[in-house]
C-alpha atoms as a PDB file:
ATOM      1  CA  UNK A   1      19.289 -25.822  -2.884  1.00  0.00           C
ATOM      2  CA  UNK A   2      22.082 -23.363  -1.699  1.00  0.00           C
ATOM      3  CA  UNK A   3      23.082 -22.925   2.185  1.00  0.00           C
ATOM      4  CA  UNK A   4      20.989 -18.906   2.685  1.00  0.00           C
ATOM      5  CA  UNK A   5      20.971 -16.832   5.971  1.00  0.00           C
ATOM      6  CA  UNK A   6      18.245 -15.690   7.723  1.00  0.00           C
ATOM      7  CA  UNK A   7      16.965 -13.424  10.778  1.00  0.00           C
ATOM      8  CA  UNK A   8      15.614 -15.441  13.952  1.00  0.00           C
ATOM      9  CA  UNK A   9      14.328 -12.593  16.427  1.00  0.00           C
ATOM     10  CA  UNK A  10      15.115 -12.571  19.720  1.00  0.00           C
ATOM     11  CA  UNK A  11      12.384 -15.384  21.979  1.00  0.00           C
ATOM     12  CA  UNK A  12      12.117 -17.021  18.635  1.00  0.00           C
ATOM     13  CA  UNK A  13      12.900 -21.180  18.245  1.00  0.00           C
ATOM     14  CA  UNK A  14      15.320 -22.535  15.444  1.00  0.00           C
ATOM     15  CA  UNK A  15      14.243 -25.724  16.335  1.00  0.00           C
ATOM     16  CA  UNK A  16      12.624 -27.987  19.054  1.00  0.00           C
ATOM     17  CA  UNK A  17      13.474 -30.443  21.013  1.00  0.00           C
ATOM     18  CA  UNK A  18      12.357 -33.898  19.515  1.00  0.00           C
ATOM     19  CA  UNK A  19      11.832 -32.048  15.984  1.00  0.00           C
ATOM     20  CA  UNK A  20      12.251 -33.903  12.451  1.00  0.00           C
ATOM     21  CA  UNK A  21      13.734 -31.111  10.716  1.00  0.00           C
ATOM     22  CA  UNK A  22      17.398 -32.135   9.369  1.00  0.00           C
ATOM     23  CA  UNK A  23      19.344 -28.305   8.900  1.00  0.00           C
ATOM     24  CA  UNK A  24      22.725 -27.242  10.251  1.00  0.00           C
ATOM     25  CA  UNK A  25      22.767 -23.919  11.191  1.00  0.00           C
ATOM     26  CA  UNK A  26      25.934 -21.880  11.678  1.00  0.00           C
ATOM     27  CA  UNK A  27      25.690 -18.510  14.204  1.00  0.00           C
ATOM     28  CA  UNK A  28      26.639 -15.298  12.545  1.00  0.00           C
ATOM     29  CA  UNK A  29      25.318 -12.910  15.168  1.00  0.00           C
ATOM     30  CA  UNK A  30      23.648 -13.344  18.002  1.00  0.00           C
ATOM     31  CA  UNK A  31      23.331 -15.464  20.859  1.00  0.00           C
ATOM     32  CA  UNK A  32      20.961 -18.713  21.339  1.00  0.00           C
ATOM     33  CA  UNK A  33      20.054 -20.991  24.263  1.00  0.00           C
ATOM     34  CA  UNK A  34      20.219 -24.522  23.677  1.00  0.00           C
ATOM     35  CA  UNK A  35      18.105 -26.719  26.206  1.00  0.00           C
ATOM     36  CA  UNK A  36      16.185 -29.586  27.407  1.00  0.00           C
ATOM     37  CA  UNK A  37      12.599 -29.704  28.975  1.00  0.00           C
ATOM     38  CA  UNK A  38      12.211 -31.880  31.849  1.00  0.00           C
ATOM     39  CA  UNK A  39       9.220 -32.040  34.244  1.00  0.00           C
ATOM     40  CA  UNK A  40       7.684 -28.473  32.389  1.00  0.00           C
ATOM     41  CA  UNK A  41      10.897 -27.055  32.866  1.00  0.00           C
ATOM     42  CA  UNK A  42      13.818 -25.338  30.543  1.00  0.00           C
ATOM     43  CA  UNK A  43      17.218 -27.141  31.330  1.00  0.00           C
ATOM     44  CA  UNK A  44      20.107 -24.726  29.925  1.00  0.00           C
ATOM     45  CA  UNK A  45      22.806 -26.879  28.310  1.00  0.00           C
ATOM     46  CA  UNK A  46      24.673 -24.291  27.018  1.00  0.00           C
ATOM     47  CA  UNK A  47      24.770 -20.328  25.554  1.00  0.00           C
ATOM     48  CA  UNK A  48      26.063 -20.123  22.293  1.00  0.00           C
ATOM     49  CA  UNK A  49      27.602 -17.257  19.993  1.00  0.00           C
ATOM     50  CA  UNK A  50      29.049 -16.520  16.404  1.00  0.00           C
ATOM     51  CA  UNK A  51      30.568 -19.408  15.001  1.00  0.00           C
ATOM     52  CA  UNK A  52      29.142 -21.849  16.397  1.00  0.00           C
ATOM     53  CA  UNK A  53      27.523 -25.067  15.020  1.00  0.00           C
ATOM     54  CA  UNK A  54      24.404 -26.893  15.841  1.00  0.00           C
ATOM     55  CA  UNK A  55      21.810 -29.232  14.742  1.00  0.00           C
ATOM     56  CA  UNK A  56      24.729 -31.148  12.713  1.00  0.00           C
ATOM     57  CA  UNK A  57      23.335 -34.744  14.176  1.00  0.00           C
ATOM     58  CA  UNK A  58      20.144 -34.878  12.817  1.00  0.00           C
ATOM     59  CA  UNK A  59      21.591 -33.648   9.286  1.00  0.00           C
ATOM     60  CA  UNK A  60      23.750 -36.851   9.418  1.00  0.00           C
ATOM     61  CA  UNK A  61      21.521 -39.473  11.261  1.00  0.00           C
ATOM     62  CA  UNK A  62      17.936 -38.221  10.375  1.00  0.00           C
ATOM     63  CA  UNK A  63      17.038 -38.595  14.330  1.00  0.00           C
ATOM     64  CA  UNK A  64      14.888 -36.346  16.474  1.00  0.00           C
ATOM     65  CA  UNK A  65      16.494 -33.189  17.799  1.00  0.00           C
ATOM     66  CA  UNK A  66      18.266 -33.732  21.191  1.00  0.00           C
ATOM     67  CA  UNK A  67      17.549 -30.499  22.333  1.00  0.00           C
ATOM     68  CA  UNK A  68      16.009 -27.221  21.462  1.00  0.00           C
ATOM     69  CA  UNK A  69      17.502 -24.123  20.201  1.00  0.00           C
ATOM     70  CA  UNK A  70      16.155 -20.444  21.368  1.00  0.00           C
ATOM     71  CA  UNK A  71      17.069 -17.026  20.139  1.00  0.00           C
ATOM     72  CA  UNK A  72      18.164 -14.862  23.524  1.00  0.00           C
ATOM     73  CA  UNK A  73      18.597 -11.949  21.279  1.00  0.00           C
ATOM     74  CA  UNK A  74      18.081 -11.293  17.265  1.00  0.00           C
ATOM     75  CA  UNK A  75      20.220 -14.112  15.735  1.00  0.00           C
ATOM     76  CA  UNK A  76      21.636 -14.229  12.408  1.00  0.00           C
ATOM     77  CA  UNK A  77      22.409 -17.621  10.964  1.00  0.00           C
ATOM     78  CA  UNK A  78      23.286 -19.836   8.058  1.00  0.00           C
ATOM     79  CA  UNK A  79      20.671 -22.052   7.116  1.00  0.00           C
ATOM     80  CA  UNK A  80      22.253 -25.937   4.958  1.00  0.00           C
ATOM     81  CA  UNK A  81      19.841 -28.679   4.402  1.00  0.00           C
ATOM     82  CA  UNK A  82      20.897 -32.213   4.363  1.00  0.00           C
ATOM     83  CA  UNK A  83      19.989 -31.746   0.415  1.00  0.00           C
ATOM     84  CA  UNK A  84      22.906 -29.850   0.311  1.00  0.00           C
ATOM     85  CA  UNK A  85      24.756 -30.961   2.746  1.00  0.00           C
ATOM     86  CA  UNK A  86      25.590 -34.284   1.309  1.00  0.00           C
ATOM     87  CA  UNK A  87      25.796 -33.009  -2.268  1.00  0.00           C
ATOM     88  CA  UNK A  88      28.840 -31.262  -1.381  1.00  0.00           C
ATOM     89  CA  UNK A  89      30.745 -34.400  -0.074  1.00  0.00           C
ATOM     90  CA  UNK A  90      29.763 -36.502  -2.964  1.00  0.00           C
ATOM     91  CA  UNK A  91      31.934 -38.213  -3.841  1.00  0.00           C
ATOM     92  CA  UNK A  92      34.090 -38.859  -0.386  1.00  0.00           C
ATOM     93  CA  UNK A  93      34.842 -42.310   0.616  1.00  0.00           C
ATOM     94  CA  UNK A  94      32.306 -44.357   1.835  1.00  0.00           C
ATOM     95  CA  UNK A  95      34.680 -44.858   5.277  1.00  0.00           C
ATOM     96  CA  UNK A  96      34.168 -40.640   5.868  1.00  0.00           C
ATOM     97  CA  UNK A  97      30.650 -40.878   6.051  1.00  0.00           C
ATOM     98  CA  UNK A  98      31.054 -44.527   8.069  1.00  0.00           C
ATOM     99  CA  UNK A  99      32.857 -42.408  10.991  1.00  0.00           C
ATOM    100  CA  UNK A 100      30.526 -39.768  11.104  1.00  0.00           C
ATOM    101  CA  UNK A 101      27.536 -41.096  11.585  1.00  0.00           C
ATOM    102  CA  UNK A 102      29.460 -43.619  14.317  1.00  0.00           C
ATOM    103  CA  UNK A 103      30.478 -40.432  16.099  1.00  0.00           C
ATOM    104  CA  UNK A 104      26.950 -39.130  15.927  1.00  0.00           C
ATOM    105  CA  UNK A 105      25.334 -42.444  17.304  1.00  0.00           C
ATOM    106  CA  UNK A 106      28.388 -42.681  20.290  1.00  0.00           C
ATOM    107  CA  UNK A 107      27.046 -38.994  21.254  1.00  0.00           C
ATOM    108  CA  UNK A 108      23.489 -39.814  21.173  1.00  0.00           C
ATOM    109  CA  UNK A 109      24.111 -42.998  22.959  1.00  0.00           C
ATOM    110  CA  UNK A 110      26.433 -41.096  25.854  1.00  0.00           C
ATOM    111  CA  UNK A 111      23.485 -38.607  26.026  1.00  0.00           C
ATOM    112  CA  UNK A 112      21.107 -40.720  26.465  1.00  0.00           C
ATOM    113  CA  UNK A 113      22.989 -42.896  29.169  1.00  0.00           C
ATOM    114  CA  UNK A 114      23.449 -39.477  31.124  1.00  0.00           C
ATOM    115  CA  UNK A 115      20.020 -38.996  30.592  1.00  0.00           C
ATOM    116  CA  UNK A 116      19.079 -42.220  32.326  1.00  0.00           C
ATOM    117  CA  UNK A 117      21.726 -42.048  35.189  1.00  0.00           C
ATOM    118  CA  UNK A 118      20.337 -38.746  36.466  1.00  0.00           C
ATOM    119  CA  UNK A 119      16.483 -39.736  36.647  1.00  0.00           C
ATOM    120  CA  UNK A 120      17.512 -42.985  38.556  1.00  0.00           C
ATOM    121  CA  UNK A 121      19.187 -41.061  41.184  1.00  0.00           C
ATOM    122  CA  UNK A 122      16.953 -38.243  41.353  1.00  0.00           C
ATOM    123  CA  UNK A 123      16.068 -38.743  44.882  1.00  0.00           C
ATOM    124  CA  UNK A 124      19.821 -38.621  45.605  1.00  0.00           C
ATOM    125  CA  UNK A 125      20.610 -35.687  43.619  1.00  0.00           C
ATOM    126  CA  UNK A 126      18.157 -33.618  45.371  1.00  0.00           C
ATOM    127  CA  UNK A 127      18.848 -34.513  48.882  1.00  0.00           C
ATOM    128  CA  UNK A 128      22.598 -33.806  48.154  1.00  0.00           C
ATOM    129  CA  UNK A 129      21.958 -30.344  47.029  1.00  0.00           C
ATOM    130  CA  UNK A 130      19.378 -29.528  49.647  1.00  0.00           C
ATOM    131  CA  UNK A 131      22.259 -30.574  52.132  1.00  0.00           C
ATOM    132  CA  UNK A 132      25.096 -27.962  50.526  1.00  0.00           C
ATOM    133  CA  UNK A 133      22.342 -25.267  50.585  1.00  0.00           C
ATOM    134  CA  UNK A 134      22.001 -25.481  54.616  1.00  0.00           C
ATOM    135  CA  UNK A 135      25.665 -25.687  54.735  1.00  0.00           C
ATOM    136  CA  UNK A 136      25.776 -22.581  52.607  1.00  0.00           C
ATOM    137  CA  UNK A 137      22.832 -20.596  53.230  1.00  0.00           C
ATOM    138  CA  UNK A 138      21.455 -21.581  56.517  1.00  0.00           C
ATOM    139  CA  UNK A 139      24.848 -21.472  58.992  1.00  0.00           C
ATOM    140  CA  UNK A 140      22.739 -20.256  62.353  1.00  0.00           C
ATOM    141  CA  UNK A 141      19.893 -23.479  61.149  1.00  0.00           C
ATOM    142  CA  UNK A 142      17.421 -20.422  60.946  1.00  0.00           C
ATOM    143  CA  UNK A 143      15.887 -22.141  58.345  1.00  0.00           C
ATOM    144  CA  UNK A 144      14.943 -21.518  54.740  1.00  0.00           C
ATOM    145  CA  UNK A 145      12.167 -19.983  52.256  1.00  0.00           C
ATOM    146  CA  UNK A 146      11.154 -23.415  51.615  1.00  0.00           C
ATOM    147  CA  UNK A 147       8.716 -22.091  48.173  1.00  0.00           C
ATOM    148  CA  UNK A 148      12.406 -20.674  47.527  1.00  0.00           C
ATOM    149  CA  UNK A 149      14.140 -24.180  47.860  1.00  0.00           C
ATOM    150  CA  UNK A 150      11.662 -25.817  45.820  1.00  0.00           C
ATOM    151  CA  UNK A 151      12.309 -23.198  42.808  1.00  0.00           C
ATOM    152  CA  UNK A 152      15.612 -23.767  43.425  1.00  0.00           C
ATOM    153  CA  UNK A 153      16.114 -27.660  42.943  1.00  0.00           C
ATOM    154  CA  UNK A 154      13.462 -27.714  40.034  1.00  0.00           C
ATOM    155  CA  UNK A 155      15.677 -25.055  38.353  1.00  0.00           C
ATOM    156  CA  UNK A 156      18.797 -26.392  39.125  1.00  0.00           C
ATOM    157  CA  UNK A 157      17.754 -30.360  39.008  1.00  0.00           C
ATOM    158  CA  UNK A 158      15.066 -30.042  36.779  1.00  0.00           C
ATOM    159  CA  UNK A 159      12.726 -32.347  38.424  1.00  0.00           C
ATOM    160  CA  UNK A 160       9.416 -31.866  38.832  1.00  0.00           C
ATOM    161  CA  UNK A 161       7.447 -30.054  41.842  1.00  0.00           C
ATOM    162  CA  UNK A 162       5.804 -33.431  42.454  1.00  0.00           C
ATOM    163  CA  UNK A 163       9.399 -35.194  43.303  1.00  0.00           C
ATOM    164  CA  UNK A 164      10.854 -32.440  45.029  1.00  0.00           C
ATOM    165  CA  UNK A 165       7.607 -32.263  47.695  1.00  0.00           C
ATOM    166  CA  UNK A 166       7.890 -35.615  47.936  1.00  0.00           C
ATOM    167  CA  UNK A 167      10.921 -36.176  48.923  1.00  0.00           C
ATOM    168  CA  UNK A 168      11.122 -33.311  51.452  1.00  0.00           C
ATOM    169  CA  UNK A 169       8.271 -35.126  53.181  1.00  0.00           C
ATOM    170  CA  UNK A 170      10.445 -38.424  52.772  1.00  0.00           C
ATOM    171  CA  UNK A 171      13.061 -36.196  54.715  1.00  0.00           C
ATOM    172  CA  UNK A 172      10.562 -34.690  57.477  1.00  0.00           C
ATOM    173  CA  UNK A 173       9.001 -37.951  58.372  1.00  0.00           C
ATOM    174  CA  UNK A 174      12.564 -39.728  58.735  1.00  0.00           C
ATOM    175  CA  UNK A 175      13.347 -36.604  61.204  1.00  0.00           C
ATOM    176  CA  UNK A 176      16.348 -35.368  58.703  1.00  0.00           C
ATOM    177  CA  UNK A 177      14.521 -31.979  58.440  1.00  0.00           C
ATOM    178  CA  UNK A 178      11.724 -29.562  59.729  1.00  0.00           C
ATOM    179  CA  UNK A 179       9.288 -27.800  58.137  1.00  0.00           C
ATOM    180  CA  UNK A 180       7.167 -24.997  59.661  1.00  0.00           C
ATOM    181  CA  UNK A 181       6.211 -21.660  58.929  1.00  0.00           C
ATOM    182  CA  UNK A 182       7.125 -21.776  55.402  1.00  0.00           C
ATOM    183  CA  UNK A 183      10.751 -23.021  56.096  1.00  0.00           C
ATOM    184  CA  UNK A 184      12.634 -26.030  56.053  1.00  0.00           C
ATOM    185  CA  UNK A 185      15.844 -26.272  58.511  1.00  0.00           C
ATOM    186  CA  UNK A 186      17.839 -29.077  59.399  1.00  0.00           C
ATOM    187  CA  UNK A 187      17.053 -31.235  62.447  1.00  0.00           C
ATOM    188  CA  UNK A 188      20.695 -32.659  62.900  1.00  0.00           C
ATOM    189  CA  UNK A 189      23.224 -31.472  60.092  1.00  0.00           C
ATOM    190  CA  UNK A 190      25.833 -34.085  60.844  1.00  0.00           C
ATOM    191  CA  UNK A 191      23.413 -36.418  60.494  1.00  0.00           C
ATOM    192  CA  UNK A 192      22.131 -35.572  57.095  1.00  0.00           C
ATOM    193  CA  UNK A 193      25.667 -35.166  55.491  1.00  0.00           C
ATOM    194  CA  UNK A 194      26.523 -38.783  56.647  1.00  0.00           C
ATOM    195  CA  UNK A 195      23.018 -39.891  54.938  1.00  0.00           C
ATOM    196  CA  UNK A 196      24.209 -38.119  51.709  1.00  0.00           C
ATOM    197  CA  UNK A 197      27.713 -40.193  52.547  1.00  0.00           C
ATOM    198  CA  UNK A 198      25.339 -43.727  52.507  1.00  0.00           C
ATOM    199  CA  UNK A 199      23.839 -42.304  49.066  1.00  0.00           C
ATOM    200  CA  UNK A 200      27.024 -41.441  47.237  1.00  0.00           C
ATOM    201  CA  UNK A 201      27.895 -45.241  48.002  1.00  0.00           C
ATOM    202  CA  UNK A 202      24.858 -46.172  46.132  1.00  0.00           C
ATOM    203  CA  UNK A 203      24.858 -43.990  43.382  1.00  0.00           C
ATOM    204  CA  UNK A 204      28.087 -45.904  43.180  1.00  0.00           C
ATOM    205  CA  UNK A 205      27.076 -49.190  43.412  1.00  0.00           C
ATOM    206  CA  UNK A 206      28.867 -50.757  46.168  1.00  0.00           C
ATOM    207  CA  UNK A 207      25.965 -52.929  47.853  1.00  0.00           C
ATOM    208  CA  UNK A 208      24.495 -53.453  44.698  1.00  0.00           C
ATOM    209  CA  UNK A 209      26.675 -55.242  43.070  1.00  0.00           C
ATOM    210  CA  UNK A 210      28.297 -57.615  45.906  1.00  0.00           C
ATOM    211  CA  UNK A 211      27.122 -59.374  48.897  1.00  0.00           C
ATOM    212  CA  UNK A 212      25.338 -57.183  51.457  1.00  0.00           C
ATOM    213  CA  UNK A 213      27.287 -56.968  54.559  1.00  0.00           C
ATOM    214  CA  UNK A 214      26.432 -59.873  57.007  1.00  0.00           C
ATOM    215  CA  UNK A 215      24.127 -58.486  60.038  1.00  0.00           C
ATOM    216  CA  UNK A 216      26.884 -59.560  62.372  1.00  0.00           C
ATOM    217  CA  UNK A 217      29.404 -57.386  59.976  1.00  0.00           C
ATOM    218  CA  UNK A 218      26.750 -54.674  60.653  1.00  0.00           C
ATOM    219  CA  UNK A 219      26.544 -54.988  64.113  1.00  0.00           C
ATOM    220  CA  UNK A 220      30.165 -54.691  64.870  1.00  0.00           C
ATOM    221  CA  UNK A 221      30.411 -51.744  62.686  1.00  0.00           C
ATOM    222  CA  UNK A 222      27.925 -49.978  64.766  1.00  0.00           C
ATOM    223  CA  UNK A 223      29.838 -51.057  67.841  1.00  0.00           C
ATOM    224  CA  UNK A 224      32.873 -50.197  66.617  1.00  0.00           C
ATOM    225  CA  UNK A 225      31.555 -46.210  65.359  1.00  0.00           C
ATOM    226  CA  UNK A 226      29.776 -45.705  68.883  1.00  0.00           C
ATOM    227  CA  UNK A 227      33.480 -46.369  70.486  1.00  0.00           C
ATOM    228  CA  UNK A 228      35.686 -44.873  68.044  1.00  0.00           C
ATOM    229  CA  UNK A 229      33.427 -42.326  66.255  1.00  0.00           C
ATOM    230  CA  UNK A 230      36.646 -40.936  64.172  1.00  0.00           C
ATOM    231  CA  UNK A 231      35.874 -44.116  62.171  1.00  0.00           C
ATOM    232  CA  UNK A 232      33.421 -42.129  60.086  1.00  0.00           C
ATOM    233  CA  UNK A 233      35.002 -38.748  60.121  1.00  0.00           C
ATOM    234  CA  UNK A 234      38.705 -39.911  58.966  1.00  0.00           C
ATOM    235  CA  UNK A 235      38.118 -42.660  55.737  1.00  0.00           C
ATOM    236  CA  UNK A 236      41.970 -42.288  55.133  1.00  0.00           C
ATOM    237  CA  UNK A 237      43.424 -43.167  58.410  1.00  0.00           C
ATOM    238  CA  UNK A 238      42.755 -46.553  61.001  1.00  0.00           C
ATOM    239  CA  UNK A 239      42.473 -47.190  64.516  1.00  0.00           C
ATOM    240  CA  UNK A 240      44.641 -49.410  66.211  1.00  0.00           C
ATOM    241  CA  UNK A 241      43.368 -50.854  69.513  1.00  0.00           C
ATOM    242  CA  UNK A 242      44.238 -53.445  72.171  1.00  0.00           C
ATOM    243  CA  UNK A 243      43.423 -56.773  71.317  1.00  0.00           C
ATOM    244  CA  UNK A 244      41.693 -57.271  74.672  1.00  0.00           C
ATOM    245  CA  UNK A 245      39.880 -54.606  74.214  1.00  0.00           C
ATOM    246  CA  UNK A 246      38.800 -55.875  71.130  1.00  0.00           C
ATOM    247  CA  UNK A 247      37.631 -59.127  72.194  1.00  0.00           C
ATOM    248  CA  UNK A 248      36.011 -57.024  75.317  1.00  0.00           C
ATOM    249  CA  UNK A 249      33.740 -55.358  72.744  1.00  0.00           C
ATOM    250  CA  UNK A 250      32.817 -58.541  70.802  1.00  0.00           C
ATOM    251  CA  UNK A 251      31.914 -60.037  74.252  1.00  0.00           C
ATOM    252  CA  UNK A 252      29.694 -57.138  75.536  1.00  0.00           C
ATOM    253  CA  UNK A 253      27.801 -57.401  72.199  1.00  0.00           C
ATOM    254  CA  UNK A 254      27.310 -61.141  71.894  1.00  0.00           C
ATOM    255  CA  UNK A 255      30.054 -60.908  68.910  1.00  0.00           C
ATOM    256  CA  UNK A 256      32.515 -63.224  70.334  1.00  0.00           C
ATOM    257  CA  UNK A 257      31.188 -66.373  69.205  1.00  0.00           C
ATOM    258  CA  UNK A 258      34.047 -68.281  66.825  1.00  0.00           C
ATOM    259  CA  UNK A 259      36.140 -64.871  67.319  1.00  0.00           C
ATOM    260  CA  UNK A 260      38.906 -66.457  65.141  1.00  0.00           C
ATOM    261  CA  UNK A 261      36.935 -67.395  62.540  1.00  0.00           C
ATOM    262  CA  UNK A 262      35.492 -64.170  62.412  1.00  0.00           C
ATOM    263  CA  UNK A 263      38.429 -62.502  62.475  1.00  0.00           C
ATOM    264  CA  UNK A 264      39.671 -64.557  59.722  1.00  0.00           C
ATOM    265  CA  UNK A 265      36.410 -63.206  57.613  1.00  0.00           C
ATOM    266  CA  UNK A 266      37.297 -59.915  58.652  1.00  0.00           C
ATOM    267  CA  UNK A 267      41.133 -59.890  57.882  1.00  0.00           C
ATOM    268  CA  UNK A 268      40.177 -61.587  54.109  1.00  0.00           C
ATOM    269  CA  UNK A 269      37.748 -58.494  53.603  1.00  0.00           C
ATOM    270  CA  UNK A 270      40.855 -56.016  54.551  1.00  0.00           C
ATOM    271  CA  UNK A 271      38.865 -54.702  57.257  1.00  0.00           C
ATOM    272  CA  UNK A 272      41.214 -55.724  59.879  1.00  0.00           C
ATOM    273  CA  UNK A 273      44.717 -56.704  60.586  1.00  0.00           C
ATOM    274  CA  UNK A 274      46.113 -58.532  63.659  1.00  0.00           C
ATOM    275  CA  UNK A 275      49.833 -56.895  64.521  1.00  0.00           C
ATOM    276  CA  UNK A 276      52.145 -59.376  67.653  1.00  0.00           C
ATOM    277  CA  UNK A 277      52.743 -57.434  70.987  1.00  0.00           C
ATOM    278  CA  UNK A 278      56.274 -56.641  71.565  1.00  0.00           C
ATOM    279  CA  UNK A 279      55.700 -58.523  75.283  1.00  0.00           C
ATOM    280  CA  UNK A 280      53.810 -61.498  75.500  1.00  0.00           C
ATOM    281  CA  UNK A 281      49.689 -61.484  76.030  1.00  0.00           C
ATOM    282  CA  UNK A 282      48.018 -62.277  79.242  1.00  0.00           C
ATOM    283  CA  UNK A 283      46.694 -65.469  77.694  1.00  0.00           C
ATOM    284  CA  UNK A 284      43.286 -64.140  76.724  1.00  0.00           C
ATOM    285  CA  UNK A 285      42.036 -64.825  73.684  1.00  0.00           C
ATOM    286  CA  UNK A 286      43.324 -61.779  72.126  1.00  0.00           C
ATOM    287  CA  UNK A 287      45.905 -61.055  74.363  1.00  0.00           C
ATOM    288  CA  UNK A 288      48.695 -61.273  72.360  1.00  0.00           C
ATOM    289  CA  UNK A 289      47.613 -58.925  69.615  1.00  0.00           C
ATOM    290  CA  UNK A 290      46.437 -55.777  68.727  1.00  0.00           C
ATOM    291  CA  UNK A 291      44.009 -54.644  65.592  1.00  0.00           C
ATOM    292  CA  UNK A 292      44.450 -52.577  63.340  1.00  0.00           C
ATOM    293  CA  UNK A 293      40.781 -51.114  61.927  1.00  0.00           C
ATOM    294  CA  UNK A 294      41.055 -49.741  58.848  1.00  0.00           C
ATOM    295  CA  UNK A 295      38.346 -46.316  58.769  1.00  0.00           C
ATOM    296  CA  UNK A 296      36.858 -46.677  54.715  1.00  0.00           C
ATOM    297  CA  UNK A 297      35.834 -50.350  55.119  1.00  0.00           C
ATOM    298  CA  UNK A 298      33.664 -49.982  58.254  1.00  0.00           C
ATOM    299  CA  UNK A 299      32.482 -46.535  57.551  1.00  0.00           C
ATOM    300  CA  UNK A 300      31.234 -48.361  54.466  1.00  0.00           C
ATOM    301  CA  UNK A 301      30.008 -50.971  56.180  1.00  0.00           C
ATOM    302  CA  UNK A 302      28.169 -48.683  59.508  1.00  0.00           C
ATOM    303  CA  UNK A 303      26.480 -46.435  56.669  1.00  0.00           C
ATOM    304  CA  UNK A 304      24.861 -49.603  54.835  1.00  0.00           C
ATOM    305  CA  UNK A 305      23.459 -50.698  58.461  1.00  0.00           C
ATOM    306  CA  UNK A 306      22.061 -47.770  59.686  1.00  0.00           C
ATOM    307  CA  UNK A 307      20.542 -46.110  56.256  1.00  0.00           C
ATOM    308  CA  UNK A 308      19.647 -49.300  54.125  1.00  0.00           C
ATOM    309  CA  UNK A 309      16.234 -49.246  55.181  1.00  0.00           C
ATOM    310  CA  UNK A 310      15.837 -45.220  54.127  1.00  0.00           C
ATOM    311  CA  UNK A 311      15.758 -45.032  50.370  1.00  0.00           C
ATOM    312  CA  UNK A 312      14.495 -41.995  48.993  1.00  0.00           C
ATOM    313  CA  UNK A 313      13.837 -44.254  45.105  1.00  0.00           C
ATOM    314  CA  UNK A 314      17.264 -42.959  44.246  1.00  0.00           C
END
């Protein structure tokens, strides 16, 4: 069989998502929509025009289509079977046809690994983009179409209405948000952007993967925010403070206890550094010194103690 053209009119399919057929088709006029369906819902990937090829890895690997391909206006393409296809490289060393279908199974296996990293952190993704929208949309907090909201991060997410209403109530009941009279504002915006702060470190892993941070770790990095709240608002930068002051702060919150072993367990985990006094200490304990706080490991730290109970199954 020879490659042939034909017409696909505009609305029409050249193929579906999860399809057997095994063509490549080349564009010679027109434009198509290529897409993924998730939770009833078309997920653009990408608009393509003349020249362009597509449905080349299931010619080479025989799989399922990825993704389907829609006409957005009367297309115009170049139809090759796989018949075809591999009679005209007959012949080519076995190697050639070794590295393509490697490539082809490396690109499935990336997609499908993207695939699986957004629906695990669905809850995340959603919150995180509900956020930016009241930064964006809603400066005064007068509050947003909320049946607008909902179109929005289905579109944009493409999750399904059932996650996104969930998950908004997950917000109202933890008092992140409000909901009434068809809109959805923001109870305390600070508050949400440092809970999307707490769920970037899980998307990335941090807690998961190591020890969880001691509750007396957790406890001092609460103490230590409430005093120095430019801990959490300047990662890049540390506070240095007396060390009497220090040891003042361990002692109002029952923290004191073996305060040079802990400080030991503290300076191995780089979240602290003890620096000599020019002029000798008062003989207190921590007289002689002062600490250096370093902001990115106790912001860490402070978001892990006050969120790690709120997880939105993200």
């Amino acid at each position: 069989m020879r490659p042939f053209t034909k017409m696909i009119k505009s609305g029409m399919h050249l193929f579906r998502e999860n399809d057997r057929s095994r063509e490549l088709y080349i564009i010679q006029s027109g434009k198509m929509k290529v897409y993924r369906t998730a939770g009833g819902k078309e997920i653009e990937l990408s608009i393509i025009e003349k020249g362009a090829v597509l449905g080349e890895m299931a010619l080479i690997d025989g799989k399922p289509r990825s993704a389907s391909a829609k006409a957005l206006e009367d297309c115009t393409v170049i139809i090759i079977d796989a018949e075809t296809f591999y009679n005209k490289i007959r012949g080519a060393p076995p190697w050639f046809m070794s590295i393509i279908r490697m490539t082809s199974q490396k690109i499935r296996h990336a997609n499908r690994r993207l695939q699986t990293f957004s629906n695990e952190h669905q809850g995340a993704h959603v919150i995180m983009t509900l956020f930016l929208y009241f930064q964006r949309f809603d400066p005064g907090n007068n509050g947003l179409d909320i049946k607008l909201i909902q179109h929005h991060l289905i579109q944009l997410l493409g999750v399904t209405y059932d996650t996104v209403i969930r998950l908004l109530d997950f917000l109202h009941k933890n008092d992140f948000i409000d909901i009434r009279e068809n809109r959805v504002s923001a109870i305390d915006i600070d508050r949400i952007g440092e809970y999307c702060e707490y769920l970037r470190l899980l998307i990335r892993s941090r807690y998961e993967t190591g020890e969880q941070p001691s509750r007396k770790l957790v406890t001092t990095a609460l103490v230590l925010v409430k005093k120095y709240p430019e801990i959490i608002k300047n990662d890049a930068a540390a506070t240095v403070i007396d060390g009497d002051l220090f040891y003042h702060l361990l002692q109002t919150n029952d923290l004191h206890a073996e305060h040079l072993d802990f400080i030991e367990q503290l300076n191995a985990a780089g979240l602290c550094s003890m620096l000599h006094k020019v002029k000798e200490g008062n003989g207190r304990p921590l007289g002689d010194f002062t600490v250096k706080l370093p902001h990115a490991g106790w912001k860490r730290i402070y978001l892990f103690g006050k969120y790690n109970t709120l997880n939105p199954y993200c």
